[in-house]
Protein backbone atom coordinates (compact mmCIF):
# COMPACT_ATOMS: atom_id res chain seq x y z
CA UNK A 1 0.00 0.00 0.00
CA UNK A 2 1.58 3.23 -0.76
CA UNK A 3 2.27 5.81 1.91
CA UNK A 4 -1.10 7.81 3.35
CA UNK A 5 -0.19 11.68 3.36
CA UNK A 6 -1.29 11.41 6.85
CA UNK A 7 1.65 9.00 7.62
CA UNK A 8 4.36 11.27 5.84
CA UNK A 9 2.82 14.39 7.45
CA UNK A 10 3.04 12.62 11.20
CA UNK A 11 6.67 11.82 10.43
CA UNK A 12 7.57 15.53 10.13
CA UNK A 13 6.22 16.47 12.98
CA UNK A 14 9.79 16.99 14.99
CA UNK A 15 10.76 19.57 12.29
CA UNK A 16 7.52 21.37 12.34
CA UNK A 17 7.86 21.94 15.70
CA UNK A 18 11.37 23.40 15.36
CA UNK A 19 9.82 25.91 12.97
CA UNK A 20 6.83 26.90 14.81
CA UNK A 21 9.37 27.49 18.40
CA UNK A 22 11.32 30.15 15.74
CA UNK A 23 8.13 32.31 15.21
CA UNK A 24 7.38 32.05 19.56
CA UNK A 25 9.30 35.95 19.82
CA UNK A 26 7.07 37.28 17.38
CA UNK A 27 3.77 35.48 18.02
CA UNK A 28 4.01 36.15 21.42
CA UNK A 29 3.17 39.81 20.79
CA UNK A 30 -0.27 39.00 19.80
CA UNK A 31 -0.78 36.10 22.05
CA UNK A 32 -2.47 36.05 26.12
CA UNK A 33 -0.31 38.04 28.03
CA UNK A 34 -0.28 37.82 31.91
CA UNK A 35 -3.00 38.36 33.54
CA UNK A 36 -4.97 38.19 30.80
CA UNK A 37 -8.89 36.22 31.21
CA UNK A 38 -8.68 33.90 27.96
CA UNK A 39 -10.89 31.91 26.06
CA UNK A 40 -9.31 29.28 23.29
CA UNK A 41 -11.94 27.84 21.24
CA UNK A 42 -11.52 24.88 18.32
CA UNK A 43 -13.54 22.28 16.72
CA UNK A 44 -12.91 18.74 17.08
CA UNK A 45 -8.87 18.30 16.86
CA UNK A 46 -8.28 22.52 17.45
CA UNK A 47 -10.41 22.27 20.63
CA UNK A 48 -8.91 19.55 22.31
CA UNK A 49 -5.66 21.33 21.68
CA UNK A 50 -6.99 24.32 22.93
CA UNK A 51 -8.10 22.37 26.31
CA UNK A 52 -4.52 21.33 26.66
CA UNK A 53 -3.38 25.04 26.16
CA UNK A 54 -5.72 26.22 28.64
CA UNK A 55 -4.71 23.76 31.53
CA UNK A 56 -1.09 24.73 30.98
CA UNK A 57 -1.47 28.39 30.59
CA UNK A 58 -3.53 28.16 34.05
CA UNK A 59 -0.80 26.17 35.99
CA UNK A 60 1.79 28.51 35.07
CA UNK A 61 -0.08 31.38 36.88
CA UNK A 62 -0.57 33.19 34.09
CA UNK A 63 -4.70 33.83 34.36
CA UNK A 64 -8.19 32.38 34.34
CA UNK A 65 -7.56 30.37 30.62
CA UNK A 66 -10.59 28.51 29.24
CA UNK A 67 -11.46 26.18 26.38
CA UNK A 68 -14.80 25.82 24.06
CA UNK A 69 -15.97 23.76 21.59
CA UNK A 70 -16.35 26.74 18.88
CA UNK A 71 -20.31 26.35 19.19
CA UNK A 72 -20.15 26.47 22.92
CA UNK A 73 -18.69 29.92 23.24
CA UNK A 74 -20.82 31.85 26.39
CA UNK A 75 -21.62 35.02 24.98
CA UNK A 76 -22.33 36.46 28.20
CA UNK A 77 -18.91 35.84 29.66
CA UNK A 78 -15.95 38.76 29.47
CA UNK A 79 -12.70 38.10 28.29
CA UNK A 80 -9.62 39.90 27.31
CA UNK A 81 -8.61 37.78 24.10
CA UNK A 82 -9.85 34.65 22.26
CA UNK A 83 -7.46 32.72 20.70
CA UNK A 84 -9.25 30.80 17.88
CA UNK A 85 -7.90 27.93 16.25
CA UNK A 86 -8.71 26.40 12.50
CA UNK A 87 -6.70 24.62 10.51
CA UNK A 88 -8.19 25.35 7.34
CA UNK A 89 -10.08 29.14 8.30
CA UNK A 90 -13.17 28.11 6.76
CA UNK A 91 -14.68 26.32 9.79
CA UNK A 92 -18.03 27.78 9.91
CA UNK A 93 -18.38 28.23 14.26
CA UNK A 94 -15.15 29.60 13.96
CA UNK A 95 -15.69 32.61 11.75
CA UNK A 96 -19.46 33.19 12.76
CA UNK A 97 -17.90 33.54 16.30
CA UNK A 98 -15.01 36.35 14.97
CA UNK A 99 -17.73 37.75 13.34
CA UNK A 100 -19.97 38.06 16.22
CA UNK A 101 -17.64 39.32 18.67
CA UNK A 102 -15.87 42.18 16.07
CA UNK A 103 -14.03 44.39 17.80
CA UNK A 104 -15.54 43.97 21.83
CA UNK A 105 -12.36 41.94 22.56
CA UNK A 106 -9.01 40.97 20.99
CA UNK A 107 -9.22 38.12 18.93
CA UNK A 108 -6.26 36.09 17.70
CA UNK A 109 -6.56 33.51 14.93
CA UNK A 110 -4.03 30.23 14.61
CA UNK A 111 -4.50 29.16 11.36
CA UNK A 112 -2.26 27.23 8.09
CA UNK A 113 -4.20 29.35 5.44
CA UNK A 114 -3.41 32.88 5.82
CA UNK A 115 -6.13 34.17 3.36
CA UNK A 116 -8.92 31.96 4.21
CA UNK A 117 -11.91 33.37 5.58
CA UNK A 118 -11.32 33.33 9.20
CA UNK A 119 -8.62 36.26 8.57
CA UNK A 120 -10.86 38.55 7.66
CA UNK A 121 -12.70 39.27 10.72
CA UNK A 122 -9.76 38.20 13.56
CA UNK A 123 -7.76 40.88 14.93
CA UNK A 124 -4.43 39.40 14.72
CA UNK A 125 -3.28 36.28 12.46
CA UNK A 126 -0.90 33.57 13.33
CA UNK A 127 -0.11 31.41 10.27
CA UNK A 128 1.55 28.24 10.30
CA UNK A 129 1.45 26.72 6.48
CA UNK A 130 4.25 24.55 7.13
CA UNK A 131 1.70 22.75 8.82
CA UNK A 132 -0.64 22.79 6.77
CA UNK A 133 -2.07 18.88 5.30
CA UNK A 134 -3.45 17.49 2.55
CA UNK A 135 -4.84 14.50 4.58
CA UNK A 136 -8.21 15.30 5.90
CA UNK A 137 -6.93 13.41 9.43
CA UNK A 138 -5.24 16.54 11.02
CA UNK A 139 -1.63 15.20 12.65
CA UNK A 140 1.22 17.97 12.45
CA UNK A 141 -0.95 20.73 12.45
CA UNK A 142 -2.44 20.35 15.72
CA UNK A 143 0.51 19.38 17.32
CA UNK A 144 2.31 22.44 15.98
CA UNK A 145 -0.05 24.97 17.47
CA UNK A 146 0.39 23.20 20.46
CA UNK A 147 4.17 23.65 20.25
CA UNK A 148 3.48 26.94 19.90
CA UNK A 149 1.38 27.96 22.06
CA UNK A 150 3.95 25.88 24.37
CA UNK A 151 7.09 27.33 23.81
CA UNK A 152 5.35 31.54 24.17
CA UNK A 153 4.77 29.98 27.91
CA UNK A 154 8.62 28.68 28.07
CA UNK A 155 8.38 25.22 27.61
CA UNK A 156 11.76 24.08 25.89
CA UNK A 157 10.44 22.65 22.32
CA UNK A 158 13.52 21.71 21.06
CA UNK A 159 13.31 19.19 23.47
CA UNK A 160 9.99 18.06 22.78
CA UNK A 161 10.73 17.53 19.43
CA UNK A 162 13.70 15.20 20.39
CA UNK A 163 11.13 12.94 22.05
CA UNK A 164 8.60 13.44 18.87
CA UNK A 165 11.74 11.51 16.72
CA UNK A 166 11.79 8.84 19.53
CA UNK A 167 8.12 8.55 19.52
CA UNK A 168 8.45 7.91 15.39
CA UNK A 169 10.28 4.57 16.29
CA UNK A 170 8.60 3.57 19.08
CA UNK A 171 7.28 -0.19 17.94
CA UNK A 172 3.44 -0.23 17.60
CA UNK A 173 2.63 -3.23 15.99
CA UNK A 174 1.66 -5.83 18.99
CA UNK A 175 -1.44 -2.88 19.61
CA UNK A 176 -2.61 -3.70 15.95
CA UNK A 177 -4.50 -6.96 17.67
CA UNK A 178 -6.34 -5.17 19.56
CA UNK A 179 -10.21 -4.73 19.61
CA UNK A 180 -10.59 -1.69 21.56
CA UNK A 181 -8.72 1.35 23.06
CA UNK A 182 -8.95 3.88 25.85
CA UNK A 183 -6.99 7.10 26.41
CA UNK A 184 -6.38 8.20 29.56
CA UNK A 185 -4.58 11.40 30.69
CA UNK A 186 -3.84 14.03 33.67
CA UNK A 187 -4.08 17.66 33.43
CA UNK A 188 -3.27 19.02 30.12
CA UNK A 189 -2.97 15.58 28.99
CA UNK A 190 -7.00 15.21 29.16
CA UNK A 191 -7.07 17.18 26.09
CA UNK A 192 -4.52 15.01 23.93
CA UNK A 193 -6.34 11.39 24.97
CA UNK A 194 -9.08 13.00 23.46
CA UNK A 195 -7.77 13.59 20.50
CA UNK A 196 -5.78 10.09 20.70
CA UNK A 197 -9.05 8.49 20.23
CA UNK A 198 -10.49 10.94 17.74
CA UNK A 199 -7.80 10.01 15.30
CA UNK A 200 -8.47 6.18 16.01
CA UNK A 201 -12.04 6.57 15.38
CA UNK A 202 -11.40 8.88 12.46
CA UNK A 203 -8.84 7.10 10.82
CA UNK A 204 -9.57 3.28 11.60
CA UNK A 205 -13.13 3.33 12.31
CA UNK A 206 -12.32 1.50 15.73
CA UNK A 207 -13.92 1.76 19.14
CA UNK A 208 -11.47 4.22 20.83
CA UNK A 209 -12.60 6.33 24.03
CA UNK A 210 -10.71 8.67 26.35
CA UNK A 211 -10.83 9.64 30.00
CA UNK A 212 -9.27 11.74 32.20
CA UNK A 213 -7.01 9.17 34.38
CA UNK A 214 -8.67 9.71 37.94
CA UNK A 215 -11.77 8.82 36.37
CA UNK A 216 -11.81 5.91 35.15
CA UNK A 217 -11.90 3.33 37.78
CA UNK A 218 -15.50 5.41 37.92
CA UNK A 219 -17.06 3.34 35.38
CA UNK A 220 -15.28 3.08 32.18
CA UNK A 221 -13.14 0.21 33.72
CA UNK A 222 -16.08 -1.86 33.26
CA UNK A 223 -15.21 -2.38 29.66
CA UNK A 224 -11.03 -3.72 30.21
CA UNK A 225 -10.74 -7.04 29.62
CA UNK A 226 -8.11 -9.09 27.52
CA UNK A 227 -7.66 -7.75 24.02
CA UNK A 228 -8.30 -4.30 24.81
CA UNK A 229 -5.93 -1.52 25.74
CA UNK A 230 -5.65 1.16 28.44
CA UNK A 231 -3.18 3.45 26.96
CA UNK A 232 -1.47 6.10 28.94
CA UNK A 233 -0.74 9.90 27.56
CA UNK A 234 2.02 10.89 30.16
CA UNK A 235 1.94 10.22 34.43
CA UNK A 236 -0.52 7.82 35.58
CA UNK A 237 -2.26 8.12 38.81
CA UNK A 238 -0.68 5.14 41.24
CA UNK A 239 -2.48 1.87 41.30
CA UNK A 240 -4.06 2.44 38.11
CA UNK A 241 -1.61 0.28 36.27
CA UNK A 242 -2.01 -2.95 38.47
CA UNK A 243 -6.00 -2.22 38.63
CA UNK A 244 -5.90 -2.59 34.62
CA UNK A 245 -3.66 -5.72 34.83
CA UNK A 246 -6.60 -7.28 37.12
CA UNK A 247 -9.14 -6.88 34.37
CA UNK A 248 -6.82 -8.81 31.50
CA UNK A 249 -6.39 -5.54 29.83
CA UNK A 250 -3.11 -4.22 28.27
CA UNK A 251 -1.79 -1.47 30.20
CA UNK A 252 0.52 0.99 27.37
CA UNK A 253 2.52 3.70 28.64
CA UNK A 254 5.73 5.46 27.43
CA UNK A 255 8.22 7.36 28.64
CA UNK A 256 7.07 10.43 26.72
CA UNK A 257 5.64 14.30 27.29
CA UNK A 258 2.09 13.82 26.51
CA UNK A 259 1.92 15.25 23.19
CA UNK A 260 5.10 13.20 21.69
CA UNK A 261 3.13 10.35 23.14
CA UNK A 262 0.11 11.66 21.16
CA UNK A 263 2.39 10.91 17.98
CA UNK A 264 2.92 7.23 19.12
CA UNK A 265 -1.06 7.01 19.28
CA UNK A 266 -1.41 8.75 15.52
CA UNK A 267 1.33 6.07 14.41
CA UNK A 268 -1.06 3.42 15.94
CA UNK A 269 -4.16 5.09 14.62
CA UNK A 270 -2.91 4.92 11.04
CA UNK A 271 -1.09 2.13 11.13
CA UNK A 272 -4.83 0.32 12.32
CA UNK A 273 -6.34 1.66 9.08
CA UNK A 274 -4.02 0.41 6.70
CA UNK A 275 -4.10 -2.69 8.49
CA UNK A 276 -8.01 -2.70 7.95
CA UNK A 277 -7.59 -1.68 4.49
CA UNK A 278 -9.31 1.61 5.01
CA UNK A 279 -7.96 4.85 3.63
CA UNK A 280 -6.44 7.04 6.31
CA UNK A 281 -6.23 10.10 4.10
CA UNK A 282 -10.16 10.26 3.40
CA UNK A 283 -12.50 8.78 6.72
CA UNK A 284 -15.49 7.86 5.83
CA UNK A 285 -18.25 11.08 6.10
CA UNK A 286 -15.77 13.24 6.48
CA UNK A 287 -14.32 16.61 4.86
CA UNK A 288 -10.99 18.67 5.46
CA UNK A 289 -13.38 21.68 7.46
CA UNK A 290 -17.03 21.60 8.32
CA UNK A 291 -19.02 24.03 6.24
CA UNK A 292 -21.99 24.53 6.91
CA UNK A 293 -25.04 26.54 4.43
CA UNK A 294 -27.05 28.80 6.21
């Protein structure tokens, strides 16, 4: 089978990183600033990047950060800047919400097409088209904004990137057996499990779910049993490992920042579909951005 785009644009992930940590000094003029009450809002893939922004932006003291789905956005709520994210600037929530607010608060699009729609009514423009894909499954772009948006709060992504190239050779192939899968995460890492199983279902049509980790001995550990995997996006809360191993389950975890361990769960997520036969690049019912008529 001849390589997916998806697979060749997960592979160049380290290097996309690199470049988006050499724009940080001059994004960081138009991104949150201290103190600042933000709101980060995505669709699918962009908002659960935008979660895992928001948790880390809050941690490091730097002010009340939240995250919305870009239909979700509370109207009534006040906020200094939004930081919208869209891959492809055509997603409709994204630019009826720029539109709607206008000018009552700074707005600050992240975005691989620089002329698309979304520009038009966003204060400031961050464009990434390095990152751009031609593979409707969104890999390197995501994880790029996340870079980032990591590296303007002073996280070191040269060294992420190092673990993104060990996370490329990571071996994935005794997962492949495997009828089911369940991300679990802590903190900013809720975000990335998310997405974890939202390119598993995209890409593979398989039963993938996610959970933050404290939850799930509330109920989703119901469903581990042998053949099915409880896989690990960073620190795992004590005991949680050996309550897996009790159910016949596969416990996966790796040595990895969360979002270089999101790579090793892309890898596994494509590598499923073209194991099924199914074509990564083009999921079934689904289309690069969600537009929709009025």
């Amino acid at each position: 089978m001849p390589e997916t785009f998806v697979a060749a644009e997960l592979a160049s992930q380290p290097e996309s990183w690199r470049t988006a940590a050499a724009l940080v000094p001059e994004a960081a003029a138009v991104l949150p600033q201290p103190g600042e009450r933000v709101a980060v809002v995505g669709c699918g893939t962009s908002w659960f990047i935008a979660m895992s922004y928001a948790v880390l932006r809050e941690q490091a003291g730097l002010g009340i950060t939240d995250a919305f789905a870009g239909s979700e956005f509370p109207g009534i709520r006040d906020y200094d800047r939004i930081v919208a994210i869209s891959r492809s600037g055509t997603t409709t929530e994204i630019v009826h919400l720029l539109e709607a607010v206008g000018d009552s608060v700074i707005t600050v699009l992240i975005t691989a097409v620089d002329d698309s729609p979304a520009t038009v009514p966003a204060a400031h423009v961050i464009a990434l088209p390095f990152a751009d894909e031609r593979s409707v499954v969104q890999t390197r772009f995501a994880t790029t904004t996340l870079a980032l948006l990591r590296g303007s709060l002073g996280h070191d992504v040269e060294a992420l990137a190092v673990e993104a190239e060990r996370a490329l050779q990571i071996p994935i192939d005794e997962y492949l057996a495997s009828d089911q899968v369940s991300f679990i995460g802590l903190g900013h890492a809720v975000g990335l499990t998310f997405e974890a199983a939202l390119k598993t279902r995209e890409a593979a049509q398989f039963w993938a779910e996610s959970y933050p980790a404290m939850d799930y001995r509330h109920g989703p550990i119901a469903i581990a049993q042998p053949g099915r995997l409880v896989w690990s996006l960073g620190p795992t809360p004590a005991g949680l490992p050996e309550d897996v191993a009790a159910t016949g389950a596969t416990f996966v975890q790796h040595d990895l920042d969360p979002i270089a361990g999101l790579v090793v769960a892309q890898r596994f997520a494509v590598a499923l579909a073209e194991a099924r036969g199914l074509d990564a690049d083009h999921p079934r019912s689904l289309t690069r951005s969600v537009i929709l008529t009025p």
